[in-house]
PDB file of N, CA and C in Angstrom:
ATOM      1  N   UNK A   1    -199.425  -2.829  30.156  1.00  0.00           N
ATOM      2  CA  UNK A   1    -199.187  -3.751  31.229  1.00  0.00           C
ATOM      3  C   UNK A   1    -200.510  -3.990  31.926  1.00  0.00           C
ATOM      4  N   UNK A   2    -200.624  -5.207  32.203  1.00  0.00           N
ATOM      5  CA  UNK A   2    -202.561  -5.532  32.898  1.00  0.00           C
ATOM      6  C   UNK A   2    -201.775  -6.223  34.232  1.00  0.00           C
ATOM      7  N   UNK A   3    -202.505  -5.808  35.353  1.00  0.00           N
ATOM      8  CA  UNK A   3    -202.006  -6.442  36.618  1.00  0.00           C
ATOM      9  C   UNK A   3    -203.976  -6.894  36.970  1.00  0.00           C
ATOM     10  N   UNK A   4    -203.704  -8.257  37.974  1.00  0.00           N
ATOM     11  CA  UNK A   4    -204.589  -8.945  38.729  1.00  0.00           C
ATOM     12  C   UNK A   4    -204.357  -9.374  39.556  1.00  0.00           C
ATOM     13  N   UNK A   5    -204.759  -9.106  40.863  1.00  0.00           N
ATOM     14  CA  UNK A   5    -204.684  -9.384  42.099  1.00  0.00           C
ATOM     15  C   UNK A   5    -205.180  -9.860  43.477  1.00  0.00           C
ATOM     16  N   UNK A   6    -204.859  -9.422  44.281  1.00  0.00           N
ATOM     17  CA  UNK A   6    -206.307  -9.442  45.645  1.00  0.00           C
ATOM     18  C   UNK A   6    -205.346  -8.567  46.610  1.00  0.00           C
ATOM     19  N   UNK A   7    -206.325  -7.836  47.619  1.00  0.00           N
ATOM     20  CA  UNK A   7    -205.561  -7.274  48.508  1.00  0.00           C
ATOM     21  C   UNK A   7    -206.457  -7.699  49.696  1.00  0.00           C
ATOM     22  N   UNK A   8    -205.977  -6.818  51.128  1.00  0.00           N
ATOM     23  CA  UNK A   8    -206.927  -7.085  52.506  1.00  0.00           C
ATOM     24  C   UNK A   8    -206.443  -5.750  52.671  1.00  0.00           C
ATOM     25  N   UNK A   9    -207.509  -5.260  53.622  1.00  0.00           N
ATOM     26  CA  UNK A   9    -207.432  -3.841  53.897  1.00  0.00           C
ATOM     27  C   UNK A   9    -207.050  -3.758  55.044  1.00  0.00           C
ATOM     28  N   UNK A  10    -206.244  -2.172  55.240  1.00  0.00           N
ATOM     29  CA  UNK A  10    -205.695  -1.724  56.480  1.00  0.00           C
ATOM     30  C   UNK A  10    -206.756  -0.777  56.871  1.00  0.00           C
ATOM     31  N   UNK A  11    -206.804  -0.455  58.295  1.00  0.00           N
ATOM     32  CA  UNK A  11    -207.376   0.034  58.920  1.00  0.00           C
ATOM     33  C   UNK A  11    -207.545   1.387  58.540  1.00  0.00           C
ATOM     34  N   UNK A  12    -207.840   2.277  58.700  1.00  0.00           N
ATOM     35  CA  UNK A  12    -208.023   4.096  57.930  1.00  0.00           C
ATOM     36  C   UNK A  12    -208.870   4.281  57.486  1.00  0.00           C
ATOM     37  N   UNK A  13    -208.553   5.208  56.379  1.00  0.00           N
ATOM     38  CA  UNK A  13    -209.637   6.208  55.587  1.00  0.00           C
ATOM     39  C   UNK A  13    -209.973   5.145  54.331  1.00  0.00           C
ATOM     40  N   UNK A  14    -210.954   5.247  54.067  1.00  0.00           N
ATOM     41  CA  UNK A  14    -211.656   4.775  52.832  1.00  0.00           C
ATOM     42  C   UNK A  14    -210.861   5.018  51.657  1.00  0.00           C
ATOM     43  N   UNK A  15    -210.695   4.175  50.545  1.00  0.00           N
ATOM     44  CA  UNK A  15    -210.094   4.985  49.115  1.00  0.00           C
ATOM     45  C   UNK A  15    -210.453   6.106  48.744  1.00  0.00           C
ATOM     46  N   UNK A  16    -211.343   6.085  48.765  1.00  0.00           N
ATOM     47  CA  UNK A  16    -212.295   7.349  48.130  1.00  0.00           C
ATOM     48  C   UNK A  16    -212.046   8.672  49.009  1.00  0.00           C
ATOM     49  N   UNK A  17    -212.125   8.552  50.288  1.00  0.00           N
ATOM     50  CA  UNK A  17    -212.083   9.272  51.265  1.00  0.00           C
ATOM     51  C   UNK A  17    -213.275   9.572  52.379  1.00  0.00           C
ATOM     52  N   UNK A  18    -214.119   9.108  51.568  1.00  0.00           N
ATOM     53  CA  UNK A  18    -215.490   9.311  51.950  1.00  0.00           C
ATOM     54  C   UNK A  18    -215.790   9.016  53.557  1.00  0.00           C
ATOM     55  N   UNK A  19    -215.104   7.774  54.106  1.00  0.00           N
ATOM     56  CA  UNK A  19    -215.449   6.997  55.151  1.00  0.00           C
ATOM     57  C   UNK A  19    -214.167   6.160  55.893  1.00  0.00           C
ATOM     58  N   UNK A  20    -214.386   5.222  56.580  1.00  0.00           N
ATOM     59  CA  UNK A  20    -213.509   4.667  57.495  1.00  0.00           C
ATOM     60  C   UNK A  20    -213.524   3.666  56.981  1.00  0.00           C
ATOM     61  N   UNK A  21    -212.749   2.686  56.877  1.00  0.00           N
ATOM     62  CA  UNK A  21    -212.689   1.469  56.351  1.00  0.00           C
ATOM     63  C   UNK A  21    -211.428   0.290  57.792  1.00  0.00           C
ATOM     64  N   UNK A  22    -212.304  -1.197  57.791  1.00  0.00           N
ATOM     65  CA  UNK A  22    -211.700  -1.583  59.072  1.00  0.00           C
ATOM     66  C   UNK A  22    -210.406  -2.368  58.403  1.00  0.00           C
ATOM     67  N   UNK A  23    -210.078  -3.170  59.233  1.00  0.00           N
ATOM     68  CA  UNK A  23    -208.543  -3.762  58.885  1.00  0.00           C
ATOM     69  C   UNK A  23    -209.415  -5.146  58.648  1.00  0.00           C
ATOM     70  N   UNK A  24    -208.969  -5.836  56.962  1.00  0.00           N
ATOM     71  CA  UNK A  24    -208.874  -7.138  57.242  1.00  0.00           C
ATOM     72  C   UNK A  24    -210.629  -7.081  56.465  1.00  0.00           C
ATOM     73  N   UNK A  25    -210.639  -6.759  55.307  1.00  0.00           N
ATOM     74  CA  UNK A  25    -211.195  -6.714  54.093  1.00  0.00           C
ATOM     75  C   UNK A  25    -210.763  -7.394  52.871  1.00  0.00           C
ATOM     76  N   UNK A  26    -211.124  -8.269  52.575  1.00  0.00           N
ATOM     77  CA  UNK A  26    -210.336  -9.194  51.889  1.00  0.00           C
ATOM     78  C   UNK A  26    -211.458  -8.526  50.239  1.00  0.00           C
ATOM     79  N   UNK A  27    -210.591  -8.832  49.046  1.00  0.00           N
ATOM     80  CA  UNK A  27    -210.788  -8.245  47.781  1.00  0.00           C
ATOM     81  C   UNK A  27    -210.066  -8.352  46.636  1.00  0.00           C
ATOM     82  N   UNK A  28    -210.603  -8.231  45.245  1.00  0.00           N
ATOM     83  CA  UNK A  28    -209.666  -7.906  44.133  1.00  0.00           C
ATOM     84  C   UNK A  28    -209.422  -7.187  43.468  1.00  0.00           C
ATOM     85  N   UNK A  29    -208.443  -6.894  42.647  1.00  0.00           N
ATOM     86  CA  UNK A  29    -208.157  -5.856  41.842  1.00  0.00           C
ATOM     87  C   UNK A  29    -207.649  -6.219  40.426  1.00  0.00           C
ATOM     88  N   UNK A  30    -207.796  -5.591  39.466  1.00  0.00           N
ATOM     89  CA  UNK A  30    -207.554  -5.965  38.310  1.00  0.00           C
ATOM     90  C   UNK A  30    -207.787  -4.211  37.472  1.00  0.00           C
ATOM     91  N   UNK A  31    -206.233  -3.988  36.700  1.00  0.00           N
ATOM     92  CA  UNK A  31    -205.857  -2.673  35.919  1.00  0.00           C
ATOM     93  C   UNK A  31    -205.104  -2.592  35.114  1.00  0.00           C
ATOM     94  N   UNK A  32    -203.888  -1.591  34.839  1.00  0.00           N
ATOM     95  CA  UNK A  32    -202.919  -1.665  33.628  1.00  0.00           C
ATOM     96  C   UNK A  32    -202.733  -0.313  33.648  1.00  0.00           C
ATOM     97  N   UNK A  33    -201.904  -0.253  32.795  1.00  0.00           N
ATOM     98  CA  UNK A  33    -201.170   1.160  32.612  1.00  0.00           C
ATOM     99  C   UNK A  33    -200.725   0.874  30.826  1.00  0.00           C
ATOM    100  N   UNK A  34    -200.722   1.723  30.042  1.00  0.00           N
ATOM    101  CA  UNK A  34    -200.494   2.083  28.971  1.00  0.00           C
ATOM    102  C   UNK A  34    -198.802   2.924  28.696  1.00  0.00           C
ATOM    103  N   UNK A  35    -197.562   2.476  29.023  1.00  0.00           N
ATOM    104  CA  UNK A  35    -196.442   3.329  28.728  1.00  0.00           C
ATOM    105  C   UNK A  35    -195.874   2.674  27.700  1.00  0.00           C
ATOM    106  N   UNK A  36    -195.439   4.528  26.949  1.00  0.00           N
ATOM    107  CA  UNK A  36    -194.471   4.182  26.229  1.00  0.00           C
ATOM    108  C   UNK A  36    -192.815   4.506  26.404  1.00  0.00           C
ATOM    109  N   UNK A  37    -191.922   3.601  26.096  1.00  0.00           N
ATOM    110  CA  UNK A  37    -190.572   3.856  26.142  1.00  0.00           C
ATOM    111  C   UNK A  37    -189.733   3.028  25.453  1.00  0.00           C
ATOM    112  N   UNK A  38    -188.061   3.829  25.278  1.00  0.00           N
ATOM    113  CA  UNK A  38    -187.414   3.474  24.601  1.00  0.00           C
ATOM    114  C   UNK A  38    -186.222   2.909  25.647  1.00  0.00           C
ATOM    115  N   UNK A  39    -185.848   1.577  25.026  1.00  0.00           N
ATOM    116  CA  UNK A  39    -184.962   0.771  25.958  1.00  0.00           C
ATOM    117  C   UNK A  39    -184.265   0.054  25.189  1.00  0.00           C
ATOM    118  N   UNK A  40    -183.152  -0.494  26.034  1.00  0.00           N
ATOM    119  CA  UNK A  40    -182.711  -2.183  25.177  1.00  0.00           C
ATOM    120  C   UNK A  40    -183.000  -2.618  25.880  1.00  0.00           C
ATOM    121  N   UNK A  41    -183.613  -4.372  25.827  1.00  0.00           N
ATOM    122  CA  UNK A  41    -183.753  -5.617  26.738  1.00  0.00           C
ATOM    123  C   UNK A  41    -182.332  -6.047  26.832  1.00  0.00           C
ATOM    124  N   UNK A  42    -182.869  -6.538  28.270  1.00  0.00           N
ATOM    125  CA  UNK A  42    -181.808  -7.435  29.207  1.00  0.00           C
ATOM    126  C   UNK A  42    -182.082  -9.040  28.451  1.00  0.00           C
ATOM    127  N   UNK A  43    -180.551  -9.309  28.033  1.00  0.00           N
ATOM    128  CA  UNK A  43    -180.774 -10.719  27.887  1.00  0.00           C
ATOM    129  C   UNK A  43    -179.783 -11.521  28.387  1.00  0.00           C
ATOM    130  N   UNK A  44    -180.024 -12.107  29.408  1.00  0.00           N
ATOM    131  CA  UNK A  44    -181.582 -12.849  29.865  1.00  0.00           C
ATOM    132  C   UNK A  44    -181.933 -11.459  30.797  1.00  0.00           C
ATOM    133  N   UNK A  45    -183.455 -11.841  30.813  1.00  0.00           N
ATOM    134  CA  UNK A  45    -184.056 -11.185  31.638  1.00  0.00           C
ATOM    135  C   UNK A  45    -183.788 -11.249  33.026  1.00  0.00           C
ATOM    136  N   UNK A  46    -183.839 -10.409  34.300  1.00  0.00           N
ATOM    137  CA  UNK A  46    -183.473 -10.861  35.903  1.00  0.00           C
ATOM    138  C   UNK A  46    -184.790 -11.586  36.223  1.00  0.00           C
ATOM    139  N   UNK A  47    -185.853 -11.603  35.888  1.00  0.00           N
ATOM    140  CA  UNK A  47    -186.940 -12.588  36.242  1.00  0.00           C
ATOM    141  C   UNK A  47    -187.797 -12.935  34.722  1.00  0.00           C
ATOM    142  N   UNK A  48    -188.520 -13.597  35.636  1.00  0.00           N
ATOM    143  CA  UNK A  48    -189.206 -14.652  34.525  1.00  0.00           C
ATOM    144  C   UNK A  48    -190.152 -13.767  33.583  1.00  0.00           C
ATOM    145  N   UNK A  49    -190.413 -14.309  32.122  1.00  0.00           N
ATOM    146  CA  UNK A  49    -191.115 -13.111  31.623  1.00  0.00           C
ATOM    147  C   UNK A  49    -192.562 -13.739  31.156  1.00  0.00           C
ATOM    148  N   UNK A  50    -192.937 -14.707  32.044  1.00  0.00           N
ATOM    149  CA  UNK A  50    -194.531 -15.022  32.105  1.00  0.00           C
ATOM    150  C   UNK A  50    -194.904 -15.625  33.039  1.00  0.00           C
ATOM    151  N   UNK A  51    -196.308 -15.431  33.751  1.00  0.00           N
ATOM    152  CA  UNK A  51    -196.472 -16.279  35.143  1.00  0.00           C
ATOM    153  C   UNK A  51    -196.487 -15.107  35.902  1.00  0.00           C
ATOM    154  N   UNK A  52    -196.574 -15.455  37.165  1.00  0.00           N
ATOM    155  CA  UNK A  52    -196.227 -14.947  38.504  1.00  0.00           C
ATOM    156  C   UNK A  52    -194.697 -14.776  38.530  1.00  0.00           C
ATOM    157  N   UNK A  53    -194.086 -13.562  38.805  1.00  0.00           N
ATOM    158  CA  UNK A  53    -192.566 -13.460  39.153  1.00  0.00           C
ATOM    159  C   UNK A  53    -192.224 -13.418  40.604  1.00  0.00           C
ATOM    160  N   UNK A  54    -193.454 -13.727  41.079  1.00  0.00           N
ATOM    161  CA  UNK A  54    -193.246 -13.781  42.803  1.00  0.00           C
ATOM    162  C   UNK A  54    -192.816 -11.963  43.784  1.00  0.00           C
ATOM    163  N   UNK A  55    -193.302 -12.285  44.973  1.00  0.00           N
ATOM    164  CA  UNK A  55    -193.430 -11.073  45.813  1.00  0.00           C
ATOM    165  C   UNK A  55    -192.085 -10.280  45.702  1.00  0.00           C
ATOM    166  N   UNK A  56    -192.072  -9.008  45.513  1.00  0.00           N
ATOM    167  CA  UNK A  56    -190.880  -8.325  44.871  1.00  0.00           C
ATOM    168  C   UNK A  56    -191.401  -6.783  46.052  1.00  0.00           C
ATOM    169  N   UNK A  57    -190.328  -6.740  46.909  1.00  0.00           N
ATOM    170  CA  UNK A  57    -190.593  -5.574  47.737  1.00  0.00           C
ATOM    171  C   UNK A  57    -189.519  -4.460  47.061  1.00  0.00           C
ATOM    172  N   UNK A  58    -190.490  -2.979  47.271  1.00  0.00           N
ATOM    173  CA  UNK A  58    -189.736  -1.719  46.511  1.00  0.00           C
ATOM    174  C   UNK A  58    -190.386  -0.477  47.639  1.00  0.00           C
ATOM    175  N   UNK A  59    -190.253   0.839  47.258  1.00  0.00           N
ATOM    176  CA  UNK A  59    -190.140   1.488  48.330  1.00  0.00           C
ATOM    177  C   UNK A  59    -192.038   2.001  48.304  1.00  0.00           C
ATOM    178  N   UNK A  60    -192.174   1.954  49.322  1.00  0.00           N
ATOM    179  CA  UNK A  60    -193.672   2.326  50.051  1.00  0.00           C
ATOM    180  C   UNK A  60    -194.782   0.881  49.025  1.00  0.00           C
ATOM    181  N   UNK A  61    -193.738  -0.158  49.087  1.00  0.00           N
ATOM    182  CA  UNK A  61    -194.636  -1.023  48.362  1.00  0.00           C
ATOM    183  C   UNK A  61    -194.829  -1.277  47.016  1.00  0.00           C
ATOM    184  N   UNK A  62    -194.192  -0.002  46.375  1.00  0.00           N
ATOM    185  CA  UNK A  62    -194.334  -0.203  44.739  1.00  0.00           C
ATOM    186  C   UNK A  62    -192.473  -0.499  44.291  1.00  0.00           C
ATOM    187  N   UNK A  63    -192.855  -1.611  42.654  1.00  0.00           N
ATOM    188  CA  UNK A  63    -191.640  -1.991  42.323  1.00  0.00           C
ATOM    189  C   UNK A  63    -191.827  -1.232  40.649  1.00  0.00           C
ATOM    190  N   UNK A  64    -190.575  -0.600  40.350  1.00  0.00           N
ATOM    191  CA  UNK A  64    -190.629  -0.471  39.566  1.00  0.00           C
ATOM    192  C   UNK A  64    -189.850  -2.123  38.400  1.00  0.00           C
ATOM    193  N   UNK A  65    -190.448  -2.697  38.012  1.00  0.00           N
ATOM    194  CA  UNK A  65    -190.355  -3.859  36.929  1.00  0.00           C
ATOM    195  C   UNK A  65    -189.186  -3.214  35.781  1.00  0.00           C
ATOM    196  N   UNK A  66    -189.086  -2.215  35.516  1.00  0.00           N
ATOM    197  CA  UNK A  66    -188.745  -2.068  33.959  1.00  0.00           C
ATOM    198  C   UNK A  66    -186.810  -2.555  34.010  1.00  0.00           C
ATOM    199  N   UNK A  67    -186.279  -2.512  35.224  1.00  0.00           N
ATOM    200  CA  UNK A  67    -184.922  -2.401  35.353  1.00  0.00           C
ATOM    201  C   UNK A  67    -184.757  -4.030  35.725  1.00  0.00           C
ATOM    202  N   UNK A  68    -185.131  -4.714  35.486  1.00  0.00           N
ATOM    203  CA  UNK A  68    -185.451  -6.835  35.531  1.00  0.00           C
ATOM    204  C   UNK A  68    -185.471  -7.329  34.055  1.00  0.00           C
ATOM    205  N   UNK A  69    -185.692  -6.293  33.094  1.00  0.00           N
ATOM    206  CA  UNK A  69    -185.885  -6.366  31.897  1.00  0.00           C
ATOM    207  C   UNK A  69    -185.323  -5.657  30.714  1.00  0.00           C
ATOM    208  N   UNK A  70    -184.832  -4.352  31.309  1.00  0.00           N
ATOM    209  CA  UNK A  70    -184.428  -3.591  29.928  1.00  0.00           C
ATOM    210  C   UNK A  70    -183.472  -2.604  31.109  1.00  0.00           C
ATOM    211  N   UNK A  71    -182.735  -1.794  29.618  1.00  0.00           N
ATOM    212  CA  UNK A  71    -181.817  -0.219  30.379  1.00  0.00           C
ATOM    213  C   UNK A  71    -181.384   0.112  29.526  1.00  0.00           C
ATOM    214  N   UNK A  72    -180.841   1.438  29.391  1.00  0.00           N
ATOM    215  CA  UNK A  72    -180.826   2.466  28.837  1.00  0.00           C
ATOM    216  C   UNK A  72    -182.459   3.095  28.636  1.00  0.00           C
ATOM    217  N   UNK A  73    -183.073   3.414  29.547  1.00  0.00           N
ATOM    218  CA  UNK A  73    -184.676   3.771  29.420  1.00  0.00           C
ATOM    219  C   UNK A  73    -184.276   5.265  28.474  1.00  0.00           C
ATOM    220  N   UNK A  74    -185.762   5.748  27.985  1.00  0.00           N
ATOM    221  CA  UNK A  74    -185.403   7.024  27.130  1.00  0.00           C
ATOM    222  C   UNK A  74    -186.918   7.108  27.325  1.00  0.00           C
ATOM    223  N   UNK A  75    -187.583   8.107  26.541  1.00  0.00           N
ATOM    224  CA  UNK A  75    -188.867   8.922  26.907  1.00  0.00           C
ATOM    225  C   UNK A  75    -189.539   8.126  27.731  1.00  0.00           C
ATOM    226  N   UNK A  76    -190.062   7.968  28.370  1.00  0.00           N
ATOM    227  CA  UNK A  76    -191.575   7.665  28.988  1.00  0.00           C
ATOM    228  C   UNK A  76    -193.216   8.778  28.991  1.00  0.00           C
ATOM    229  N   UNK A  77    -193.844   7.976  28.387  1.00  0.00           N
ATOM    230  CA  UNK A  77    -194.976   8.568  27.870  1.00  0.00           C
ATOM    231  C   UNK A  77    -196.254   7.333  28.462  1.00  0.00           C
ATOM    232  N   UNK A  78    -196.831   8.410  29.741  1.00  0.00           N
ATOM    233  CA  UNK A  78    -197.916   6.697  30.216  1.00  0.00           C
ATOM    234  C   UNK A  78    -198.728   7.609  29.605  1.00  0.00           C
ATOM    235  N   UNK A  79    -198.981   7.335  29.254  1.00  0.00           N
ATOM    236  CA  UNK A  79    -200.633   7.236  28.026  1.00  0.00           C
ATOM    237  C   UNK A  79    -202.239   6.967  28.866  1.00  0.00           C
ATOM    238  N   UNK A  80    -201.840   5.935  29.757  1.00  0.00           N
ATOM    239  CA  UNK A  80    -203.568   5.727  30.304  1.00  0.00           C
ATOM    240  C   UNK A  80    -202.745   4.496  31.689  1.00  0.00           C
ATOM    241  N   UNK A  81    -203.712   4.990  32.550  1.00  0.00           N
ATOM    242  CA  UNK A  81    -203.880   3.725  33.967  1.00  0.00           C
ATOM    243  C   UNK A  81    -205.443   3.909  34.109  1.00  0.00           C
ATOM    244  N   UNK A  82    -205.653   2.543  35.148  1.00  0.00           N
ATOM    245  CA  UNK A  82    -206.417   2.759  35.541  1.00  0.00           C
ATOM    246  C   UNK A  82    -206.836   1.450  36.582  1.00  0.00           C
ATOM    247  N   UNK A  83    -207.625   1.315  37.580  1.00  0.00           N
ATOM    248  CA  UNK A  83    -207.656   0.291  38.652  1.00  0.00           C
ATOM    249  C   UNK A  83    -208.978  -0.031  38.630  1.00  0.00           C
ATOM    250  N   UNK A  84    -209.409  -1.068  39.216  1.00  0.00           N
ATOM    251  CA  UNK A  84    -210.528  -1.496  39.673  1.00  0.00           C
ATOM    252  C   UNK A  84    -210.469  -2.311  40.724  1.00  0.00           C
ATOM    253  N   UNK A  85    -211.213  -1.852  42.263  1.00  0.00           N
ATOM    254  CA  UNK A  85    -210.937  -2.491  42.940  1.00  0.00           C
ATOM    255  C   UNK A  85    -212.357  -3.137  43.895  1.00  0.00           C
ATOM    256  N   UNK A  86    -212.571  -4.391  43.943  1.00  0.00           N
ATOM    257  CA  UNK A  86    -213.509  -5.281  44.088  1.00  0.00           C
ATOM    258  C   UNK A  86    -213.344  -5.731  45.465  1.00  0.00           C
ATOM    259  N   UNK A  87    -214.369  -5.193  46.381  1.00  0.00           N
ATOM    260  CA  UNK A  87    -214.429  -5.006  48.063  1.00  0.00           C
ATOM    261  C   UNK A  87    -216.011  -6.027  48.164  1.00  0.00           C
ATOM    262  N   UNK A  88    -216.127  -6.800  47.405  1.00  0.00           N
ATOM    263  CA  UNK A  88    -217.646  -7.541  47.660  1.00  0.00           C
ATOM    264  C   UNK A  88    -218.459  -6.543  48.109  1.00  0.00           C
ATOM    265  N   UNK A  89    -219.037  -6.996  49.319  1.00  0.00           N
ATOM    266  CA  UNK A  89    -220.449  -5.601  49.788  1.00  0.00           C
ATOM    267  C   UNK A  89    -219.964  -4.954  50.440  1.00  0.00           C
ATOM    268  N   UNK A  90    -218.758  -4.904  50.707  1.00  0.00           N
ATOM    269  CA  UNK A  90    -218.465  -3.806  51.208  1.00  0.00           C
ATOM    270  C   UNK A  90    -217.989  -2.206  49.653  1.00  0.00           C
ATOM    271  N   UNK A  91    -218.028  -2.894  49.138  1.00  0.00           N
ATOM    272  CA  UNK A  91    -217.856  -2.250  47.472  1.00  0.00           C
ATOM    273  C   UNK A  91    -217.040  -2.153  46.523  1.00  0.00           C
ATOM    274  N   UNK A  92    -217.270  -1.462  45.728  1.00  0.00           N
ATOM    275  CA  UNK A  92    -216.043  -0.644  44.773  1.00  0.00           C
ATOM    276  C   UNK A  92    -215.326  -0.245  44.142  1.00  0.00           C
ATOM    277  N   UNK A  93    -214.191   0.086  43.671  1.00  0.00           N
ATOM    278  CA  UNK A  93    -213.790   1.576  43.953  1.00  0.00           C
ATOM    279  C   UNK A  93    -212.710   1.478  42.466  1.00  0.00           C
ATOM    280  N   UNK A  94    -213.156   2.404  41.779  1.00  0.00           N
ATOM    281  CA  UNK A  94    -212.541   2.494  40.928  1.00  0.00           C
ATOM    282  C   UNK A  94    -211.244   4.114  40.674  1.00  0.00           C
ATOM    283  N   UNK A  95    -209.888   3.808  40.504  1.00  0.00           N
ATOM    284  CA  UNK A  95    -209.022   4.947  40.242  1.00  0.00           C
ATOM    285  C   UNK A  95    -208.218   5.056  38.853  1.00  0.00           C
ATOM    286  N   UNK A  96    -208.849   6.144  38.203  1.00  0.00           N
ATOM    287  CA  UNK A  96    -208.013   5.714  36.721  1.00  0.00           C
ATOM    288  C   UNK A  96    -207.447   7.095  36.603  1.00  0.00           C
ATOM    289  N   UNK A  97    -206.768   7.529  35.861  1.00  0.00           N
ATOM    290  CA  UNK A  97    -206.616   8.572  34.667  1.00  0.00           C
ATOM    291  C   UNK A  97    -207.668   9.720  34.461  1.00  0.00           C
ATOM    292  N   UNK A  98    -208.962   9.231  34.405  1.00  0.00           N
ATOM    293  CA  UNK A  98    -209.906   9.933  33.910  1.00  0.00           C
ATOM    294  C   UNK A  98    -211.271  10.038  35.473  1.00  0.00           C
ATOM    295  N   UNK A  99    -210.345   9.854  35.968  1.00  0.00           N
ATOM    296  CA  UNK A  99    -211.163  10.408  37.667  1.00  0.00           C
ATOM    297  C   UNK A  99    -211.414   9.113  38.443  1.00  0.00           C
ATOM    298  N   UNK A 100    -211.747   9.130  39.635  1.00  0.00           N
ATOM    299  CA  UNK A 100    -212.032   7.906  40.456  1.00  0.00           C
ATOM    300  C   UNK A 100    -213.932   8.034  40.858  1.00  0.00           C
ATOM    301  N   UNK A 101    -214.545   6.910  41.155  1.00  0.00           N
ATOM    302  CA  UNK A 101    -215.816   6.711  41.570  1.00  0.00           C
ATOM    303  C   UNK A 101    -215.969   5.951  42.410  1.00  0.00           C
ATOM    304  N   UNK A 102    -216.811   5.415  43.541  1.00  0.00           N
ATOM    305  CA  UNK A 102    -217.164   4.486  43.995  1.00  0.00           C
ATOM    306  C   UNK A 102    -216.689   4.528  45.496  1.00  0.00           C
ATOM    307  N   UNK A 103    -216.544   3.640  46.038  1.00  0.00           N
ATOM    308  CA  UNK A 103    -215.433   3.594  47.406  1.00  0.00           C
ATOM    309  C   UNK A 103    -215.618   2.122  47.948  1.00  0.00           C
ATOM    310  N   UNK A 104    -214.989   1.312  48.987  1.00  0.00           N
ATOM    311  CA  UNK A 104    -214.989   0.368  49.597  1.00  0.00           C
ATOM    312  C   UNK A 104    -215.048   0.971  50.757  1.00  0.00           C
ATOM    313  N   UNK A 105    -216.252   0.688  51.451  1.00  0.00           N
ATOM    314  CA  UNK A 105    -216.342   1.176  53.264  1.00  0.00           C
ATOM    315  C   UNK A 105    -216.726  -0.146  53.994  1.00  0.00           C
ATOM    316  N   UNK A 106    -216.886  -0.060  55.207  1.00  0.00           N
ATOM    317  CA  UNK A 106    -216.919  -0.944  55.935  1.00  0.00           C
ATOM    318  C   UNK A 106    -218.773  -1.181  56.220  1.00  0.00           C
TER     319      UNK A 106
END
């Protein structure tokens, strides 16, 4: 799965941790995740299966997708993630699988 995006930042701690970061950091992101699993598809699907499927709220912000599309789930095996997240000069910040680097500060 490859996701691309943009976010704006909230006020707090830095990604990284390193530092403070202000509210209202505008930026992009672009990542994916590697899972494997066993399912049947939904036919029809509950949303669209190319394009933008539009703003989809889930709990602390994350949606899980797989139940719009398939059920009876069986193993899950994520294999690899990883993020990249693009703060212009203010920086940054990369979080994968295989460790995080960088940070976006103010």
């Amino acid at each position: 799965m490859r996701y691309q995006g943009s976010f704006t930042t909230k006020p707090g701690a830095s990604p990284a941790g390193t530092d403070s970061i202000a509210e209202g950091i505008d930026g992009s992101f672009e990542g994916g995740y590697l899972l494997v699993f066993n399912a049947d598809e939904l036919a029809p699907p509950k949303l669209k299966t190319r394009g933008h499927i539009g703003t989809v709220a889930g709990p602390i912000d994350l949606y899980d997708w797989r139940e719009s599309y398939f059920t009876n789930f069986g193993l899950d095996d994520l294999q690899w993630w990883g993020w990249v997240h693009h703060g212009g000069h203010n920086g940054a910040w990369v979080n994968s699988i295989e460790g995080n680097q960088g940070d976006i500060v103010d």
